[in-house]
C-alpha atoms as a PDB file:
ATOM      1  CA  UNK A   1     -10.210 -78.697 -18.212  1.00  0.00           C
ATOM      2  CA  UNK A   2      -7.446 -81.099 -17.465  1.00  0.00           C
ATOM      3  CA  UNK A   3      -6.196 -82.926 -14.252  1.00  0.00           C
ATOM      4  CA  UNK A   4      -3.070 -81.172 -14.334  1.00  0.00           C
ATOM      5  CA  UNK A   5      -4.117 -77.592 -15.739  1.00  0.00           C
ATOM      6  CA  UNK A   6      -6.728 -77.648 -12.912  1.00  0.00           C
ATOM      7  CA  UNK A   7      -3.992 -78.305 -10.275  1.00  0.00           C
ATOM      8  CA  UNK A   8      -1.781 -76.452 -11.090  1.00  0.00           C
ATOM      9  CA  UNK A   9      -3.955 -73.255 -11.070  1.00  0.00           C
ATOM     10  CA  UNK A  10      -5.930 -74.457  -7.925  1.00  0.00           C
ATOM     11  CA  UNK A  11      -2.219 -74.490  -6.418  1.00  0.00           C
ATOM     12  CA  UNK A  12      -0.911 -71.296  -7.577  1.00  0.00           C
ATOM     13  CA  UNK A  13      -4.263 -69.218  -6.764  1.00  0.00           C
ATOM     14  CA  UNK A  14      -4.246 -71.379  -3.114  1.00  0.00           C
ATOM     15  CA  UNK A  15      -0.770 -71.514  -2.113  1.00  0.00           C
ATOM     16  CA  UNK A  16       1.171 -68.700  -4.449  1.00  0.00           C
ATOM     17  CA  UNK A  17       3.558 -71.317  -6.136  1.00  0.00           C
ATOM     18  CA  UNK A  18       3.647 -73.734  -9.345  1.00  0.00           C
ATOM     19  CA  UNK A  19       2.762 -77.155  -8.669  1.00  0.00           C
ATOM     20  CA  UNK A  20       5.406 -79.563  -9.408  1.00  0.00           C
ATOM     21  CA  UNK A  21       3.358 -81.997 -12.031  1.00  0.00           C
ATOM     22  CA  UNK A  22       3.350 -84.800 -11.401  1.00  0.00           C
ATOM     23  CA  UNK A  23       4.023 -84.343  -7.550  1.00  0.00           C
ATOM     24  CA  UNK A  24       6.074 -86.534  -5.826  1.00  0.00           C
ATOM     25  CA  UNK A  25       7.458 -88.835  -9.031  1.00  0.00           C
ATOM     26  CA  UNK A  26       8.713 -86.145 -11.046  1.00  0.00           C
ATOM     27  CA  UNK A  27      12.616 -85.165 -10.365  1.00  0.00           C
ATOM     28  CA  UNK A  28      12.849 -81.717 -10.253  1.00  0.00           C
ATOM     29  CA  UNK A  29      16.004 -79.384  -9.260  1.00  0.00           C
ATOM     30  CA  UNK A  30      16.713 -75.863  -8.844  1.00  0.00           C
ATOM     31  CA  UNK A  31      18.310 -74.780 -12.267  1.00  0.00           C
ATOM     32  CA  UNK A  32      16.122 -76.884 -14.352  1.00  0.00           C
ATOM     33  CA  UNK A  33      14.379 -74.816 -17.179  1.00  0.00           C
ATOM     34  CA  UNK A  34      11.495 -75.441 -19.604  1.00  0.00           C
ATOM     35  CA  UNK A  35       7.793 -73.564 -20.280  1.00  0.00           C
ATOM     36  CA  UNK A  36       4.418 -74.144 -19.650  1.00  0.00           C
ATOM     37  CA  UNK A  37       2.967 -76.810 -21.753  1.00  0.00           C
ATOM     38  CA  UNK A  38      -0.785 -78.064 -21.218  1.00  0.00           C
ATOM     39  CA  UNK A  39      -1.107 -76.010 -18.272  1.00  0.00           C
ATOM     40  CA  UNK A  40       1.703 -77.102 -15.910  1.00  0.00           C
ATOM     41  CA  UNK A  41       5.469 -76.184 -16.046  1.00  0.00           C
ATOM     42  CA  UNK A  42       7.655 -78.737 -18.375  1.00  0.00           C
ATOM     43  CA  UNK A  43      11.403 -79.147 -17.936  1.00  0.00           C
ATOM     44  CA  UNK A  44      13.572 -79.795 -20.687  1.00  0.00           C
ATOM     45  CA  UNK A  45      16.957 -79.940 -19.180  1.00  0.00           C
ATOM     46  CA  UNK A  46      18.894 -77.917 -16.584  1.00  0.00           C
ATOM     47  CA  UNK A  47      21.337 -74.629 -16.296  1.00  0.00           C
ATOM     48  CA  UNK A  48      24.343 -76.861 -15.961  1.00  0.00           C
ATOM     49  CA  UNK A  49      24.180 -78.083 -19.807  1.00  0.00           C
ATOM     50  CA  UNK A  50      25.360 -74.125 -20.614  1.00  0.00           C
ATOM     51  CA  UNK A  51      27.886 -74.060 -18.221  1.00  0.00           C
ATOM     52  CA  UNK A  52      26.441 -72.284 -15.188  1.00  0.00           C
ATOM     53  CA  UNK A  53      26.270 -73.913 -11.982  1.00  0.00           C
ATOM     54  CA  UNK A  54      22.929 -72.855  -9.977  1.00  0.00           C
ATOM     55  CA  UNK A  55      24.786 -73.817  -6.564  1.00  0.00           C
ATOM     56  CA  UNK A  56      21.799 -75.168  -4.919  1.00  0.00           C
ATOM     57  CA  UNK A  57      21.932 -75.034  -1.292  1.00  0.00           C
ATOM     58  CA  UNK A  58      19.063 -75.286   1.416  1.00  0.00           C
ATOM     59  CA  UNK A  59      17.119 -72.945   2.281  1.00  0.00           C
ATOM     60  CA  UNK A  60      16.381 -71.464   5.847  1.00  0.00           C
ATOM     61  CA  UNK A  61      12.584 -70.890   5.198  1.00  0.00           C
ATOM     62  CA  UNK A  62      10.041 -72.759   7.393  1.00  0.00           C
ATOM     63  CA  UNK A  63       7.445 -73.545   4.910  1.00  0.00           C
ATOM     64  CA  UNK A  64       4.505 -75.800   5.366  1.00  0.00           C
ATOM     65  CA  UNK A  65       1.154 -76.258   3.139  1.00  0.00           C
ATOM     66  CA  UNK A  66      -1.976 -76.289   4.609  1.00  0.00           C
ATOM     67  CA  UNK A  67      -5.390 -75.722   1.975  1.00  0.00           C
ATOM     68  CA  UNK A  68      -9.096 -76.831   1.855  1.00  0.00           C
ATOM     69  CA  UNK A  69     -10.907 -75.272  -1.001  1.00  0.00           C
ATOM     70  CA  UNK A  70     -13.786 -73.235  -0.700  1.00  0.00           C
ATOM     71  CA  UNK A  71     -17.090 -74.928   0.016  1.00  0.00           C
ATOM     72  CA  UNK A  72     -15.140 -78.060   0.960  1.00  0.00           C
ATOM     73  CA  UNK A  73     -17.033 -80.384   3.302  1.00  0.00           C
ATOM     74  CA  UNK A  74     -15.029 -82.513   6.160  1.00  0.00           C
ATOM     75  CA  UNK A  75     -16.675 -85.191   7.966  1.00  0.00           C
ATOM     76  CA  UNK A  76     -14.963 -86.980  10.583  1.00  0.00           C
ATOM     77  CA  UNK A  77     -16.370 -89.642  12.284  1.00  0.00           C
ATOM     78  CA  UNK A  78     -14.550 -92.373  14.850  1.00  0.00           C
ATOM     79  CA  UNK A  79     -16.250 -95.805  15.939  1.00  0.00           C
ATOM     80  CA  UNK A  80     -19.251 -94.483  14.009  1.00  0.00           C
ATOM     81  CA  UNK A  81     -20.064 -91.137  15.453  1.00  0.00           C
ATOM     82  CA  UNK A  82     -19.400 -87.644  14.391  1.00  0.00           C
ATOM     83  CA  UNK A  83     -16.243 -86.093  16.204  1.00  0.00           C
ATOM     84  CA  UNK A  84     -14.713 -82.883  15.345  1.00  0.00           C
ATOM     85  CA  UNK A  85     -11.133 -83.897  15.482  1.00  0.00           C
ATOM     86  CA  UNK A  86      -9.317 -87.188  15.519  1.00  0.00           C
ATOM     87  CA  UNK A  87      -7.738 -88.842  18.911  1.00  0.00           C
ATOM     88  CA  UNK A  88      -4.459 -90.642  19.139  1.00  0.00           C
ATOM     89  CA  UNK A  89      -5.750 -93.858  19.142  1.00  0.00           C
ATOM     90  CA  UNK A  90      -6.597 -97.059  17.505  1.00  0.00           C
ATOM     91  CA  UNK A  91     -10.333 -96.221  16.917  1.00  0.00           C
ATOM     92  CA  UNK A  92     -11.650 -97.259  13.403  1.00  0.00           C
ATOM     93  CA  UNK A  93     -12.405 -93.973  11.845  1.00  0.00           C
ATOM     94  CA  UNK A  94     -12.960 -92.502   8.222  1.00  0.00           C
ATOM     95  CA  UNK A  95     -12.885 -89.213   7.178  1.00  0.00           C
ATOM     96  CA  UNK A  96     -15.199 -88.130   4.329  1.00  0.00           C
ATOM     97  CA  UNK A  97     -14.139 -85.229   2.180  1.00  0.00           C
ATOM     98  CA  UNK A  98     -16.317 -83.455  -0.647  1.00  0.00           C
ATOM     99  CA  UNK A  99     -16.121 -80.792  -3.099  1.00  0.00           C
ATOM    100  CA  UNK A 100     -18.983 -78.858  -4.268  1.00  0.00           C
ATOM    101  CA  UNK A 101     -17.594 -76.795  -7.063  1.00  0.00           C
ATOM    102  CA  UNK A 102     -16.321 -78.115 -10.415  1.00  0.00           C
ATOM    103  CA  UNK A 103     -12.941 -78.522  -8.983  1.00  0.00           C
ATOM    104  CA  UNK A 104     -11.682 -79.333  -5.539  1.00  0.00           C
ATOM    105  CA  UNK A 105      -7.846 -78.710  -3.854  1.00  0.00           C
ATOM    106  CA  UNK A 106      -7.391 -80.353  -0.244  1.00  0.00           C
ATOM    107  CA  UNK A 107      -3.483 -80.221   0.776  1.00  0.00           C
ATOM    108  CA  UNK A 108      -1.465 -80.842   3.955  1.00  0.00           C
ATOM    109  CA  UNK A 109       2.251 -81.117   4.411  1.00  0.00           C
ATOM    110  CA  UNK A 110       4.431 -81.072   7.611  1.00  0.00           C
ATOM    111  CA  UNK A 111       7.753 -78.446   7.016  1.00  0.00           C
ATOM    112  CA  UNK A 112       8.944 -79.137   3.425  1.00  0.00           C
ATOM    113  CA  UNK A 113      12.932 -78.765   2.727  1.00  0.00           C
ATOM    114  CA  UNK A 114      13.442 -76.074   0.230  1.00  0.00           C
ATOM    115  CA  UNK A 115      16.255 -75.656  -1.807  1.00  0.00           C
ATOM    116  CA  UNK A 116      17.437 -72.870  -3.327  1.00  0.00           C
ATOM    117  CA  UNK A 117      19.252 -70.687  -5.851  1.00  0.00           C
ATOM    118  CA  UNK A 118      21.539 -68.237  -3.575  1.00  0.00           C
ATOM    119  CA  UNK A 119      21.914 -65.807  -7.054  1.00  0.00           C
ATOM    120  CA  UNK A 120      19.173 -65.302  -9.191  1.00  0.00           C
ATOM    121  CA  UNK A 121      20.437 -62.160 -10.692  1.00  0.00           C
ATOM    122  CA  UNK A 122      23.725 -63.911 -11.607  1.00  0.00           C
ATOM    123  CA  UNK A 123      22.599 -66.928 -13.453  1.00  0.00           C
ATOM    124  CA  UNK A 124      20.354 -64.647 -15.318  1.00  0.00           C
ATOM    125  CA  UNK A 125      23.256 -62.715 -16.474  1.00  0.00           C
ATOM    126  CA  UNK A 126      25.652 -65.599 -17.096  1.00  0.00           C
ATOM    127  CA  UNK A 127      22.199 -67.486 -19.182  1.00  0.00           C
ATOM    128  CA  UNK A 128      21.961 -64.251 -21.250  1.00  0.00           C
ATOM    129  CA  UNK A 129      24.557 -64.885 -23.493  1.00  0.00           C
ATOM    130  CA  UNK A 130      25.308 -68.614 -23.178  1.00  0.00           C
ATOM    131  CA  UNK A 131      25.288 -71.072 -25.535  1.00  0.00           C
ATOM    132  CA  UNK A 132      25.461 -75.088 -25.401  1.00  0.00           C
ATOM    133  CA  UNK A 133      27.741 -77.539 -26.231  1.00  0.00           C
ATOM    134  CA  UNK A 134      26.153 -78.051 -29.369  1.00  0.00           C
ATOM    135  CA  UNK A 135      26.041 -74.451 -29.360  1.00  0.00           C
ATOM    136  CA  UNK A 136      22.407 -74.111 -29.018  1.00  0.00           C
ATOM    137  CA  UNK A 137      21.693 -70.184 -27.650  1.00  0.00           C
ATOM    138  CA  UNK A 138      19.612 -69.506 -24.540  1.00  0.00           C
ATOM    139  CA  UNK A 139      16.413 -68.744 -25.372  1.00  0.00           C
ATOM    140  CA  UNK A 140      14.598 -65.703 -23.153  1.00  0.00           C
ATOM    141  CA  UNK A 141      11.468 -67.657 -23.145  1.00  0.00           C
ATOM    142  CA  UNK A 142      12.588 -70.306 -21.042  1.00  0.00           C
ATOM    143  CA  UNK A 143      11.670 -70.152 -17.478  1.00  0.00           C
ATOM    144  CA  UNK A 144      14.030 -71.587 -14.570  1.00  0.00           C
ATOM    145  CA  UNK A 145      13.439 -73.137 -11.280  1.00  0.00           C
ATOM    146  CA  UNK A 146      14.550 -71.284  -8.295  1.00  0.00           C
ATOM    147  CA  UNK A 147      13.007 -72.913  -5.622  1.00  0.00           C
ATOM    148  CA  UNK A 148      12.185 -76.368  -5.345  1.00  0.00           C
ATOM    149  CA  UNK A 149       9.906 -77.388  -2.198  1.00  0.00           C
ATOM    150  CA  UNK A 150       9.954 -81.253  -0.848  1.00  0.00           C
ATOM    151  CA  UNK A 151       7.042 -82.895   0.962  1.00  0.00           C
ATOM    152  CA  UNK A 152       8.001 -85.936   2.582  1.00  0.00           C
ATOM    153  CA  UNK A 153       4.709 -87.944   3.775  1.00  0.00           C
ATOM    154  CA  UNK A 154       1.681 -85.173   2.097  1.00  0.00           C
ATOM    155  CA  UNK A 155      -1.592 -85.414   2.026  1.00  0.00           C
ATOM    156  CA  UNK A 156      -2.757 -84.459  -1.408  1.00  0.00           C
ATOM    157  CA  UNK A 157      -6.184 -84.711  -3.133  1.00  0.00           C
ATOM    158  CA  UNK A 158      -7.671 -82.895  -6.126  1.00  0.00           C
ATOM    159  CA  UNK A 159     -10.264 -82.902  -8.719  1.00  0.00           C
ATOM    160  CA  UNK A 160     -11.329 -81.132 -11.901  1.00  0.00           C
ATOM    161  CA  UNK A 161     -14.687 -82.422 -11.830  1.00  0.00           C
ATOM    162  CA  UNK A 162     -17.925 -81.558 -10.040  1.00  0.00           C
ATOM    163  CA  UNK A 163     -18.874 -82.474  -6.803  1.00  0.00           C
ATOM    164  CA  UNK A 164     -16.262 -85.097  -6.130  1.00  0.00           C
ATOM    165  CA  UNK A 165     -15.740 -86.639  -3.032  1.00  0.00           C
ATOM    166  CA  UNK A 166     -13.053 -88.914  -1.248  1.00  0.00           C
ATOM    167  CA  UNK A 167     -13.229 -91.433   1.822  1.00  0.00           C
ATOM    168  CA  UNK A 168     -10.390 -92.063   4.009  1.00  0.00           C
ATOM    169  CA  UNK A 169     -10.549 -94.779   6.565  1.00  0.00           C
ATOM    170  CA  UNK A 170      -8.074 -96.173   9.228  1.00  0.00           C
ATOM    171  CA  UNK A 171      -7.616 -95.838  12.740  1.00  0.00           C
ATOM    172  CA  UNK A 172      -8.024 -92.143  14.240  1.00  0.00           C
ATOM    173  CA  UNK A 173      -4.386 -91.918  15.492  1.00  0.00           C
ATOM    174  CA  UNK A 174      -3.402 -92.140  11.391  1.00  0.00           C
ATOM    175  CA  UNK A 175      -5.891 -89.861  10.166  1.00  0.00           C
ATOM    176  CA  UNK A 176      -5.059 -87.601  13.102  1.00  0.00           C
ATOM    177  CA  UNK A 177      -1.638 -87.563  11.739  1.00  0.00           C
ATOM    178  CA  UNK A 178      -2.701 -86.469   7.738  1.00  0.00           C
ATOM    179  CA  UNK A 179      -4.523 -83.956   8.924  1.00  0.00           C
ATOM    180  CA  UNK A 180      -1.218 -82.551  10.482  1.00  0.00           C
ATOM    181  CA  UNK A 181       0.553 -83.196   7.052  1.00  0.00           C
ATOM    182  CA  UNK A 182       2.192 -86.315   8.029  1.00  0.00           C
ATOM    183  CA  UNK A 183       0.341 -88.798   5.855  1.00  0.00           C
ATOM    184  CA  UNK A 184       0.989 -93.112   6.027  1.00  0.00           C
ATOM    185  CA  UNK A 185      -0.331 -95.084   3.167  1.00  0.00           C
ATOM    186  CA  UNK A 186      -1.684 -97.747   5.591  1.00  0.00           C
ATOM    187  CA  UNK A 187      -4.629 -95.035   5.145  1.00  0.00           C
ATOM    188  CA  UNK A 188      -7.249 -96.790   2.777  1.00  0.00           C
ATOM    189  CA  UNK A 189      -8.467 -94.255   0.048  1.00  0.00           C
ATOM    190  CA  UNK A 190     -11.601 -94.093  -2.039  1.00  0.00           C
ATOM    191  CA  UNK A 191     -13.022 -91.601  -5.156  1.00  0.00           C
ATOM    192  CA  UNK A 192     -16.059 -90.683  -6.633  1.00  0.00           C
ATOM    193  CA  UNK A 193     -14.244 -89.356  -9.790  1.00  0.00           C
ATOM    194  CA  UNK A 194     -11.873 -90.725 -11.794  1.00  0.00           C
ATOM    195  CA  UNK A 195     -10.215 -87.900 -13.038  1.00  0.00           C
ATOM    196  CA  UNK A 196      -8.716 -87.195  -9.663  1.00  0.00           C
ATOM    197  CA  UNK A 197      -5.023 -86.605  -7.705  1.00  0.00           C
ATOM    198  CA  UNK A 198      -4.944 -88.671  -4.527  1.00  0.00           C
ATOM    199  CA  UNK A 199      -1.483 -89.178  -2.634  1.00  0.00           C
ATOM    200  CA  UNK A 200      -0.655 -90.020   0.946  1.00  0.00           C
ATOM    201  CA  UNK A 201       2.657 -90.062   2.024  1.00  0.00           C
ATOM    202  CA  UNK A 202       5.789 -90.695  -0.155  1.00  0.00           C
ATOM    203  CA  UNK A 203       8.471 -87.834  -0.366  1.00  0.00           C
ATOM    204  CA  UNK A 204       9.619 -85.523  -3.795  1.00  0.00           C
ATOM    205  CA  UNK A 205       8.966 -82.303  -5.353  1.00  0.00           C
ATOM    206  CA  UNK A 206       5.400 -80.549  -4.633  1.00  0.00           C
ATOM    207  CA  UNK A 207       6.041 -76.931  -5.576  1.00  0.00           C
ATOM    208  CA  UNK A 208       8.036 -74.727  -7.773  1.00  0.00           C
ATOM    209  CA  UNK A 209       9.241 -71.101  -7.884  1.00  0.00           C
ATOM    210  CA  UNK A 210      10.384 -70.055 -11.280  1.00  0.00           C
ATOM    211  CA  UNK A 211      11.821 -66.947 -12.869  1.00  0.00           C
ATOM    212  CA  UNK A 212      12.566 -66.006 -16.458  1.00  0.00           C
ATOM    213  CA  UNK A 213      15.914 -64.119 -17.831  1.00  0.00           C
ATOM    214  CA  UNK A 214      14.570 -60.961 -19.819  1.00  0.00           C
ATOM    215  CA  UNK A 215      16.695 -58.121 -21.120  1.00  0.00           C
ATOM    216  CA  UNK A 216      17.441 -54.913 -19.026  1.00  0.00           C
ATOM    217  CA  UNK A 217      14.397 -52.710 -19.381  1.00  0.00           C
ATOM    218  CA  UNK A 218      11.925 -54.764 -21.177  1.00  0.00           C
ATOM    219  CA  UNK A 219      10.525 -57.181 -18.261  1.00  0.00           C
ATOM    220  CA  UNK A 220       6.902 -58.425 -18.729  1.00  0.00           C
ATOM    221  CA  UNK A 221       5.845 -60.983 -19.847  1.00  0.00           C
ATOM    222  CA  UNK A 222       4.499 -59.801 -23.920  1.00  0.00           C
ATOM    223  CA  UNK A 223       7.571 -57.116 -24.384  1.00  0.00           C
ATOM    224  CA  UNK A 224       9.832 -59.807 -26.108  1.00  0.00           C
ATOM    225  CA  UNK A 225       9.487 -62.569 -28.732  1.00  0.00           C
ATOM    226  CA  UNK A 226      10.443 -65.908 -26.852  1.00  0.00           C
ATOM    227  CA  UNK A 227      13.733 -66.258 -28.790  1.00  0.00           C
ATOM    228  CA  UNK A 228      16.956 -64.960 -28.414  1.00  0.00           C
ATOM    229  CA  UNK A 229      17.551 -60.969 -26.698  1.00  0.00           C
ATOM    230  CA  UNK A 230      18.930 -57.680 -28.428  1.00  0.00           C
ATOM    231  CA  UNK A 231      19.473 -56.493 -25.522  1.00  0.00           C
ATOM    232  CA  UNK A 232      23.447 -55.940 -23.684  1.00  0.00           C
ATOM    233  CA  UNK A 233      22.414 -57.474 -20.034  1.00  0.00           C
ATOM    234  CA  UNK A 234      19.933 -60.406 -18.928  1.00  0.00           C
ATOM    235  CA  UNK A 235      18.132 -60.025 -15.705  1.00  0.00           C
ATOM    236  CA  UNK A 236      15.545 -61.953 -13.813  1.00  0.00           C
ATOM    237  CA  UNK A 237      11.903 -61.740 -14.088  1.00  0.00           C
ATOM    238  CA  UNK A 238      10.183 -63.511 -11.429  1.00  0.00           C
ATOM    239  CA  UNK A 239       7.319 -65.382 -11.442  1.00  0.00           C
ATOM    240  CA  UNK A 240       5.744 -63.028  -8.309  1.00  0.00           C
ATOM    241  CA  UNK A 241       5.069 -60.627 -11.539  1.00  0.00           C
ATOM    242  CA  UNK A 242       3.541 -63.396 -13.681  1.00  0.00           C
ATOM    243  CA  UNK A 243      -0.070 -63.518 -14.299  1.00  0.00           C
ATOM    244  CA  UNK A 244      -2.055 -65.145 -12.363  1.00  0.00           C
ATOM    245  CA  UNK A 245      -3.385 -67.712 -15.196  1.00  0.00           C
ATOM    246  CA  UNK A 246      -0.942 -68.545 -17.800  1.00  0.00           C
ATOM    247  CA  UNK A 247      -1.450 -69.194 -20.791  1.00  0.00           C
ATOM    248  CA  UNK A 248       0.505 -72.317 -22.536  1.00  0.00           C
ATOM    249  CA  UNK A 249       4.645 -71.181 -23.685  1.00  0.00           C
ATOM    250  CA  UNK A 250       4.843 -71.282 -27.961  1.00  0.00           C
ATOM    251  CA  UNK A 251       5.773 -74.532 -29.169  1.00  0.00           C
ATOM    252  CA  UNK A 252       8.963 -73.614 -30.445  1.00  0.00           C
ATOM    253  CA  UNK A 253      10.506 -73.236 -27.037  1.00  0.00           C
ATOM    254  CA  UNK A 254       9.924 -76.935 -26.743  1.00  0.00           C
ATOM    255  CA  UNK A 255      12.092 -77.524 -30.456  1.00  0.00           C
END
């Protein structure tokens, strides 16, 4: 299994979003729309190009991330002994982090901003029948982002293969402060694998809600063909009733 397909499910099982791929570097914003493609969500383009302003605005949620995977195993150790947590000083430490499945997930974030559509159910409705400026129709496969969460200075580190492992060494006051989600890349970082996801610090996009525009009385996710609705009325489908591992959008969304 991929990188990225890995993540992404290790995220949404973990931490009940969509991983924003790749986290950090890619530019995502509420409105934008696009499918699942290789196992992580895929933008193509955003609400605004058929005329319907998503009106992003901030929202009041206090969200923060905080995830070891199961059977993960932390070592900590400062001026070469074994400690259970790290102290605010300028100790040399390293912290030693292993996964003994075939994948691993280790995560920590400080509060992330999250911004927000205020009106799901209206840009659903206005999307139903919309077309583009080259008069392109709305297609009822596509799925929209609703939420759009924003780590600034994460701790991030994943694998899809077995029994990786990662070392992290600098003094204990900055690995004191990853731990707590507020990551500096002063920290030195090392990998076992090479298929692997390792970020500390940096700010952008780390997690996605999504929802879908289906027609009135037909929600779920095989009651429609992923083109254009018979329907009268659009309405939002979100991604709280999706399956819990997707399966990859058809192709011909992405024409």
């Amino acid at each position: 299994m991929s990188l990225a397909r890995s993540y992404n499910r290790l995220f949404k099982r973990s931490l009940l979003h969509y991983a924003a791929w790749s986290p950090l570097t890619d530019a995502y914003e509420v409105g934008d729309y696009g499918g699942f493609r290789r196992g992580v969500f895929q933008k193509l383009g955003n609400v605004r190009e058929f005329g319907v302003d998503p009106k992003p605005r901030p929202s009041g949620a206090t969200v923060r991330f905080s995830f070891t995977s199961t059977g993960a195993v932390v070592v900590r150790t400062a001026a070469g002994a074994t400690v259970d947590t790290f102290a605010a000083d300028a100790t040399q430490a390293k912290l030693d982090l292993s996964f003994q499945g075939n994948e691993g997930f280790f995560i920590r974030t400080k509060d992330l901003t999250v911004m927000e559509m205020p009106s799901v159910d209206a840009v659903a409705r206005q999307l139903f029948r919309k077309r583009d400026d080259s008069g392109r129709k709305w297609r009822l496969g596509w799925r929209v982002v609703r939420k759009v969460y924003v780590a600034d200075d994460p701790a991030i580190f994943a694998s899809s293969e077995r029994q990786a492992s990662f070392s992290l060494t600098g003094n204990s006051a900055l690995l004191q402060q990853l731990e707590l989600g507020n990551a500096s890349a002063d920290v030195a970082v090392s990998s076992s694998q090479a298929s692997s996801l390792e970020i500390i610090g940096g700010k952008g996009p780390i997690a996605l809600d999504l929802f879908r525009v289906t027609t009135l009385g037909r929600a779920g996710l095989e009651s429609f063909a992923p083109g254009d609705g018979a329907g009268d009325e659009g309405e939002p489908e979100l991604d709280d009733d999706w399956d819990e591992d997707l399966e990859d959008d058809p192709d011909d969304l992405f024409a």
